[in-house]
Protein backbone atom coordinates (compact mmCIF):
# COMPACT_ATOMS: atom_id res chain seq x y z
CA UNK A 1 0.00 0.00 0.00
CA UNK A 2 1.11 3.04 -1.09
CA UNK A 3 1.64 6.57 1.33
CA UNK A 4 -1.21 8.28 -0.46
CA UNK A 5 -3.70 5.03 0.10
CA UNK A 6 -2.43 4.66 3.54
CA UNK A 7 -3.40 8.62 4.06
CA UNK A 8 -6.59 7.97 2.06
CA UNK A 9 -7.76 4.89 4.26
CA UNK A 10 -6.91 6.75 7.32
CA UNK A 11 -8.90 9.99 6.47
CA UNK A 12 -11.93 7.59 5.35
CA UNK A 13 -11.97 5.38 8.67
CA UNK A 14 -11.22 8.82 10.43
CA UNK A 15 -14.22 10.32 9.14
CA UNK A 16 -16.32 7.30 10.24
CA UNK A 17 -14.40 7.40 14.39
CA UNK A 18 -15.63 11.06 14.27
CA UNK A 19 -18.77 10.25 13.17
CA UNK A 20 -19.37 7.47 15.71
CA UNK A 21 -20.36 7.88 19.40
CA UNK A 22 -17.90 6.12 22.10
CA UNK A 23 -20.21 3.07 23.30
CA UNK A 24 -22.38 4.44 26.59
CA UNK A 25 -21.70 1.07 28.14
CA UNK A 26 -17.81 1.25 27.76
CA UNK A 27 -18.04 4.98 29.91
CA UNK A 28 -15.72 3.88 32.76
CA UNK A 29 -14.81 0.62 32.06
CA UNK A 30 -11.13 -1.05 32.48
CA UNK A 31 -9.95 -4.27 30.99
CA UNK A 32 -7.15 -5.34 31.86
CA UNK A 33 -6.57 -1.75 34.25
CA UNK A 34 -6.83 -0.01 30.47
CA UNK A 35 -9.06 2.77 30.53
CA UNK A 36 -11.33 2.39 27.70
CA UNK A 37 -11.93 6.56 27.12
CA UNK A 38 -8.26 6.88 27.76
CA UNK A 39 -7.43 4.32 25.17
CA UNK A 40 -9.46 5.79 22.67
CA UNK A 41 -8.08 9.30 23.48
CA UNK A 42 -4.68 7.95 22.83
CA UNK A 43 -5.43 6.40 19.65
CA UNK A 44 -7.51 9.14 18.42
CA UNK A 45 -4.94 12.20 19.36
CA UNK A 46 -2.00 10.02 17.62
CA UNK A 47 -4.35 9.66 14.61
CA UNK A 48 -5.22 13.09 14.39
CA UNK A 49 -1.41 14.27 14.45
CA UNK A 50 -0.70 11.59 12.08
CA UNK A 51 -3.21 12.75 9.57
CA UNK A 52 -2.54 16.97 10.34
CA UNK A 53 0.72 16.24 9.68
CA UNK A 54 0.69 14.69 6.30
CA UNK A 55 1.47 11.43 7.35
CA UNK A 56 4.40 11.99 10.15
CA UNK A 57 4.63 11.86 13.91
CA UNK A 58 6.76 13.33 16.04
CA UNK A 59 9.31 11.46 17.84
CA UNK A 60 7.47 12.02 21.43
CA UNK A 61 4.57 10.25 19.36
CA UNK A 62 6.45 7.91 17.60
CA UNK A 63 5.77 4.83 20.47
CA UNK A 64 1.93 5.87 20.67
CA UNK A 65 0.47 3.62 18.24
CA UNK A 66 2.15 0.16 19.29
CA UNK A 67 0.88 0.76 22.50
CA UNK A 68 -2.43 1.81 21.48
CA UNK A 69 -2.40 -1.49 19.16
CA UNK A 70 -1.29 -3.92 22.28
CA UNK A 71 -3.98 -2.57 24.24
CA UNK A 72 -6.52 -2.43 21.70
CA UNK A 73 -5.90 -6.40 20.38
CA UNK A 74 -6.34 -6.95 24.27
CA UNK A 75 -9.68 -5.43 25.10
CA UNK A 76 -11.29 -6.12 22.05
CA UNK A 77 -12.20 -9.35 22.58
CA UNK A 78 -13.34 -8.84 26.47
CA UNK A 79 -15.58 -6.48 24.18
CA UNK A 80 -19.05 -8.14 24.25
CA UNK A 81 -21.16 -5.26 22.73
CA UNK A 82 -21.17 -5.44 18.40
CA UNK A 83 -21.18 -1.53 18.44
CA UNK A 84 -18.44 -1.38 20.94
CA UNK A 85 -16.73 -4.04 19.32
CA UNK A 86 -17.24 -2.36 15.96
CA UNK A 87 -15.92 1.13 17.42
CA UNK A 88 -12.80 0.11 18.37
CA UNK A 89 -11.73 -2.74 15.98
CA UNK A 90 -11.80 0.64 13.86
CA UNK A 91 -9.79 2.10 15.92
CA UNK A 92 -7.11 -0.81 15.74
CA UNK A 93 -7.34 -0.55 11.65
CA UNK A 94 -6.44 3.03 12.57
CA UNK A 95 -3.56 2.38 14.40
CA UNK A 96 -2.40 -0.20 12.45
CA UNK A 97 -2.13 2.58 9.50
CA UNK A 98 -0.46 4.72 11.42
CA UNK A 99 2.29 2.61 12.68
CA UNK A 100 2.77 0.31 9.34
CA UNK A 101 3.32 4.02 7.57
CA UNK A 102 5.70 5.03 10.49
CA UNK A 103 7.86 1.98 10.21
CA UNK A 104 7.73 2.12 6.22
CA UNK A 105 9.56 5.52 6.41
């Protein structure tokens, strides 16, 4: 996958994370002592640098989205709601995009 498609996923799945609610029931929950809104706010604020900055993190960002993945392929499948499921198996793709284009650089 090229940059540009890797930019162009990201914006589209991007689009659909803003345009999603954070699951009501996953308000205060921990798996696993992660912090579901804090995970989410981790992998969203990396993802939103990533894309702002044309495809680039900064170094003090660069470790963000392994951890975000690690925590995410935890949770997800102590995840028993298909919306909340849904949410953040998006966010992984995210992620995923994010750190696959890092490492390709």
């Amino acid at each position: 996958m090229t940059r540009s498609e890797q930019l162009r996923d990201a914006a589209r799945l991007w689009r659909e994370h803003l345009d999603a609610d954070f699951p009501a029931d996953l308000r205060g929950v921990e798996f696993e002592g992660i912090d579901m809104v804090m995970l989410d706010a981790d992998t969203a604020g990396c993802v939103c640098t990533w894309l702002n900055n044309g495809g680039a993190l900064d170094p003090e960002r660069r470790h963000i989205p392994q951890a975000c993945l690690e925590d995410l392929a935890r949770v997800i499948p102590q995840i028993s709601a298909p919306s909340g499921r849904q949410y953040h198996q998006r966010l992984h793709r995210l992620a995923l995009l994010v750190l696959s284009a890092s490492k390709a650089k």
